[in-house]
Protein backbone atom coordinates (compact mmCIF):
# COMPACT_ATOMS: atom_id res chain seq x y z
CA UNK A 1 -52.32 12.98 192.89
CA UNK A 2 -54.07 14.59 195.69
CA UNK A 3 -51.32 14.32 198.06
CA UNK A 4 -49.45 17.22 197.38
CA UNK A 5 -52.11 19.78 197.55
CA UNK A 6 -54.49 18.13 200.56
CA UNK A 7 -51.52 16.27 202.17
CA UNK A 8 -48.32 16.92 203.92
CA UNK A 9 -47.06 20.06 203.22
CA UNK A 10 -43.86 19.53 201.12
CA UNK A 11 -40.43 20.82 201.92
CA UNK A 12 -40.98 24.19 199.72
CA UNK A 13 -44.08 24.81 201.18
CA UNK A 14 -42.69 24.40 204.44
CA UNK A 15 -39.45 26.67 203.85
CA UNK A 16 -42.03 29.51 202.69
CA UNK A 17 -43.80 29.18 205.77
CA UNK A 18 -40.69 29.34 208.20
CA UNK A 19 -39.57 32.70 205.66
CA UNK A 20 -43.51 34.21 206.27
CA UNK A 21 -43.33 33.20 209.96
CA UNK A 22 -40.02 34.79 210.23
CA UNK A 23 -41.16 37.83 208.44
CA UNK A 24 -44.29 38.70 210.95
CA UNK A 25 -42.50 37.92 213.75
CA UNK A 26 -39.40 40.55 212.74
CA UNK A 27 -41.77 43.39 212.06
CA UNK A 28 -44.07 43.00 215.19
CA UNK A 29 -41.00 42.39 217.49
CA UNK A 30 -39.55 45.45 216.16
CA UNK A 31 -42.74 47.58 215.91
CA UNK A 32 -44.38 46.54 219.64
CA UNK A 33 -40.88 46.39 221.08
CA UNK A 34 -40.03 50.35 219.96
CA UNK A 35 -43.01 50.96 222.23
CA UNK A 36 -43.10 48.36 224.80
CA UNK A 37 -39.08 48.47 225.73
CA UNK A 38 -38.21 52.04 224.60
CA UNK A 39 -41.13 53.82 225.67
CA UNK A 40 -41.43 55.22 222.39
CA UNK A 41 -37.86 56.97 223.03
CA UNK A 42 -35.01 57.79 220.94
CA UNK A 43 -32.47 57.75 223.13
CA UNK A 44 -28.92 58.38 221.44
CA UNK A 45 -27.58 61.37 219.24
CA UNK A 46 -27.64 59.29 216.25
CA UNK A 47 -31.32 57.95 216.52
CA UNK A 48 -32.33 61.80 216.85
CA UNK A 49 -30.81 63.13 213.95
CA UNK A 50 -32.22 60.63 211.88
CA UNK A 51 -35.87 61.94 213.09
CA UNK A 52 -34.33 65.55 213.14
CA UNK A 53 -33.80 64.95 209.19
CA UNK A 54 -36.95 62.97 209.19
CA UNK A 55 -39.04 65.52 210.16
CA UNK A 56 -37.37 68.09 207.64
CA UNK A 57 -37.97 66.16 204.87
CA UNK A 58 -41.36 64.93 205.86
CA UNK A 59 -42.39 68.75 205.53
CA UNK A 60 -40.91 69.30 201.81
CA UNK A 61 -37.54 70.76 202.85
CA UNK A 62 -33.75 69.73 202.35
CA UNK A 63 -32.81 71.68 205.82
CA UNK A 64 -34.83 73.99 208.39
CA UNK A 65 -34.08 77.62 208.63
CA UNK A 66 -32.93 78.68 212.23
CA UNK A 67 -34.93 81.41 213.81
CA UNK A 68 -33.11 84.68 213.22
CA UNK A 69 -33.97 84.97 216.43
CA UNK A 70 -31.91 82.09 217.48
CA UNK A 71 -28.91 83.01 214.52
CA UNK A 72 -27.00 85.02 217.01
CA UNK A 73 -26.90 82.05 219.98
CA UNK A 74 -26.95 79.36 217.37
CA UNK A 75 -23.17 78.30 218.87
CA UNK A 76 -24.87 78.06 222.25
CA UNK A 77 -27.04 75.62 220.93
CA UNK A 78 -26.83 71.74 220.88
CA UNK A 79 -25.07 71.95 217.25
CA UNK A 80 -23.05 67.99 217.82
CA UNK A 81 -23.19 65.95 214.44
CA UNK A 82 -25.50 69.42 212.66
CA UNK A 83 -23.94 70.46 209.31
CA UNK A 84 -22.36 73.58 209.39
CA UNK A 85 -24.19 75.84 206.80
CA UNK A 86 -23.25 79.82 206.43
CA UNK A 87 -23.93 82.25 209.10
CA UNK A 88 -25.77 79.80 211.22
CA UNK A 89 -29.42 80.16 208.32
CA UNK A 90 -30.28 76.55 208.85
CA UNK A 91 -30.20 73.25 210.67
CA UNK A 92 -29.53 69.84 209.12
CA UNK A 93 -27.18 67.10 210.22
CA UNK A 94 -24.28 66.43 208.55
CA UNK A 95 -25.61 62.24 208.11
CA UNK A 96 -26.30 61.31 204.53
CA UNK A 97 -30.25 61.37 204.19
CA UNK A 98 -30.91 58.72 202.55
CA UNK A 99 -32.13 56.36 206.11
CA UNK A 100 -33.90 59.58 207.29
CA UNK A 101 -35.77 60.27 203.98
CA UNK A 102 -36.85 56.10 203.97
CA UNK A 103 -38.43 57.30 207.19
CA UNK A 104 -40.24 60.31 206.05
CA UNK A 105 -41.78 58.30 203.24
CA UNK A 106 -42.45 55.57 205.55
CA UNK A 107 -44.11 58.02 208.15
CA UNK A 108 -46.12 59.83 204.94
CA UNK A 109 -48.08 56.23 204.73
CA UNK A 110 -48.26 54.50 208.44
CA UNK A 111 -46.03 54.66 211.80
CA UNK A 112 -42.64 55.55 210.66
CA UNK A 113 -41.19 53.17 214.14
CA UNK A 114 -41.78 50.93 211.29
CA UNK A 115 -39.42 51.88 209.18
CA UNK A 116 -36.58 49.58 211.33
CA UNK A 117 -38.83 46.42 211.38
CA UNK A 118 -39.70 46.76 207.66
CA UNK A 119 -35.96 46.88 206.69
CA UNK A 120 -35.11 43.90 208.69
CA UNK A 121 -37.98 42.23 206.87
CA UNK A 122 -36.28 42.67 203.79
CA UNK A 123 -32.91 41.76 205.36
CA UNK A 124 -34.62 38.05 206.23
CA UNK A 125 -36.42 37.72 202.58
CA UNK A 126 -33.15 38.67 200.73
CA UNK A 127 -31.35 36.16 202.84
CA UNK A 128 -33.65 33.51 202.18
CA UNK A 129 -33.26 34.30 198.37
CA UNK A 130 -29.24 34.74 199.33
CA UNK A 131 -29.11 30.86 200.94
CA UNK A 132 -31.27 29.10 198.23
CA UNK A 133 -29.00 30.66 195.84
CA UNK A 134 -26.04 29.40 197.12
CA UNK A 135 -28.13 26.11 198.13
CA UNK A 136 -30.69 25.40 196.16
CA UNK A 137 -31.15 21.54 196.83
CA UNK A 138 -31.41 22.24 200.73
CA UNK A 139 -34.38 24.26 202.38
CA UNK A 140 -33.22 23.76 205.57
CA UNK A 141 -30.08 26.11 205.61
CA UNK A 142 -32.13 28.92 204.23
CA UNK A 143 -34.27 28.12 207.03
CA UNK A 144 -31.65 27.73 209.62
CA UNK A 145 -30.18 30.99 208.32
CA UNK A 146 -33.59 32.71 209.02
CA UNK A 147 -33.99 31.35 212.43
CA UNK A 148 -30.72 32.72 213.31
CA UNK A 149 -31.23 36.08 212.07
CA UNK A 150 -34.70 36.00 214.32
CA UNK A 151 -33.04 35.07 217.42
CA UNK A 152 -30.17 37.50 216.92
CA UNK A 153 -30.83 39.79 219.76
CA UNK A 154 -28.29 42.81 218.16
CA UNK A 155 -30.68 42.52 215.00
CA UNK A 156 -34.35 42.68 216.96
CA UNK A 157 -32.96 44.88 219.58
CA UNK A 158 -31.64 47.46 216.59
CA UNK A 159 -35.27 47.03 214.40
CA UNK A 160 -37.14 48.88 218.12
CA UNK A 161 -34.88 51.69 217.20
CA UNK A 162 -34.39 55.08 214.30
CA UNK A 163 -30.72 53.42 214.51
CA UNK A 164 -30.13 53.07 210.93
CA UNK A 165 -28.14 49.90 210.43
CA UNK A 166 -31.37 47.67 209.91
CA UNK A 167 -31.24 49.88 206.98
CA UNK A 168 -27.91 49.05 206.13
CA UNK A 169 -28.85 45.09 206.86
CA UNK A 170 -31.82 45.04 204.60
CA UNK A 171 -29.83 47.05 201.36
CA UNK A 172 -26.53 44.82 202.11
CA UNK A 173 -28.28 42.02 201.80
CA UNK A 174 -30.20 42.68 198.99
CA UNK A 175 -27.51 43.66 197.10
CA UNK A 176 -26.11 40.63 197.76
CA UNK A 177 -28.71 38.45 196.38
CA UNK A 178 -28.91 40.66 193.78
CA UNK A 179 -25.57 40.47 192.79
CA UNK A 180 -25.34 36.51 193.05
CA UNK A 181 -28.42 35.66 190.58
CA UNK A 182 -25.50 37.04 187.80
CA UNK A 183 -27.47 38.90 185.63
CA UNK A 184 -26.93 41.97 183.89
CA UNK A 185 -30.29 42.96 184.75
CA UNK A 186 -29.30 42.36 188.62
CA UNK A 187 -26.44 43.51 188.31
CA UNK A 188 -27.56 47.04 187.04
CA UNK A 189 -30.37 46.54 190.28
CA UNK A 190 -27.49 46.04 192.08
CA UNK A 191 -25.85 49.39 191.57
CA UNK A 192 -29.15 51.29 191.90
CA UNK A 193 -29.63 49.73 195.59
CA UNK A 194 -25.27 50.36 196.48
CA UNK A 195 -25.94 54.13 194.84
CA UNK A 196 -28.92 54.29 198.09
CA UNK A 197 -26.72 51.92 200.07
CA UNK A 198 -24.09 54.73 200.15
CA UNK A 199 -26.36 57.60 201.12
CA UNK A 200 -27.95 56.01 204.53
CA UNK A 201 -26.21 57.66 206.69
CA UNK A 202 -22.13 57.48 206.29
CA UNK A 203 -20.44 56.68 202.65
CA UNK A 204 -18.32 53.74 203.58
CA UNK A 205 -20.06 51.03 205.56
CA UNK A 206 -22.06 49.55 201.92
CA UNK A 207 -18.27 49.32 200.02
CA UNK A 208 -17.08 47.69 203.40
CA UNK A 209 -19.73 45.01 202.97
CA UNK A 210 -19.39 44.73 199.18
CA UNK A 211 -15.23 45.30 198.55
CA UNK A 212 -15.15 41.52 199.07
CA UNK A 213 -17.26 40.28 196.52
CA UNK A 214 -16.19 42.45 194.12
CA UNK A 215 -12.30 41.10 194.96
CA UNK A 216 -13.79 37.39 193.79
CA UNK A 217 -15.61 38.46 190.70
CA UNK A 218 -12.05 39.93 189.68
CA UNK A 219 -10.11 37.94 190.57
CA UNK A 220 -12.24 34.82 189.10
């Protein structure tokens, strides 16, 4: 009777522990590696509109007003991927804000280089939930599937950076376990997290991901 509690730790226990382990080391890869390979850097067009929008929204506003200084030269000025808004008022980029808002409300509480690692965290719990779904009587492919993801160098190399696909890993895949437990309760949970999916940062990568599934339910 004592076994299981003071003994060897049983196959459960074990798969929880490879998911926890997996879980620490995504986050601190991502978080020290942002600092440690990057230099703290953004160093694409895409990364720095998602802080440009970031910063925006982190100070209670849905765009920043240009200067009027600056409204007559505003053409002159590095304007690549900004939203064109009237006679040159205000600055926002023309991404969806839903990635760059995650990251002001991320950067409200703590570091917002977090915001990456944190999403990819999710990405490896919902595709532990995702695998013992689909195989319930076997720990070990939920494990192997973790391991995988943690030695995918696209997927730690991406959580260092504002890039915003960890993002889109960590929704896709939670919509996906979502959508396989079946219930209308999921199912509605579902929606709510392809409604954010949507908004990251373009409108067609989540119904890329999720066109599939849907196909089977139908034609099931």
């Amino acid at each position: 009777r004592l076994a299981p509690r003071f003994g060897t730790p049983s196959v459960l226990e074990r798969g929880r522990l490879v998911l926890l382990l997996s879980v620490l080391a995504i986050v601190t890869a991502g978080w020290a590696g942002h600092y440690v390979v990057f230099q703290g850097s953004h160093l694409s067009r895409d990364e720095n509109m998602a802080v440009f929008d970031q910063e925006i929204f982190a100070h209670g506003r849905l765009m920043w007003p240009i200067p009027l200084e600056w409204r007559p030269m505003a053409d002159a000025l590095n304007r690549r991927f900004m939203l064109p808004i009237g006679a040159n008022e205000f600055w926002v980029s023309g991404y969806l804000p839903v990635h760059s808002a995650a990251r002001a409300v991320i950067g409200s509480l703590t570091d917002p280089a977090l915001t990456s690692p944190l999403f990819t965290a999710l990405a490896a719990v919902s595709l532990w939930a995702v695998a013992r779904k689909l195989w319930p009587h076997s720990n070990k492919v939920a494990a192997l599937a973790l391991i995988l993801l943690v030695m995918s160098s696209q997927v730690l190399i991406t959580s260092m950076t504002a890039f915003s696909m960890s993002m889109h890993l960590g929704l896709n895949l939670l919509w996906l376990a979502l959508f396989l437990h079946g219930r209308w309760q999921t199912h509605a949970l579902a929606a709510v997290v392809g409604f954010l999916a949507r908004g990251i940062h373009q409108p067609l990568f989540h119904p890329l991901f999720a066109l599939p599934f849907i196909v089977l339910v139908l034609v099931q």
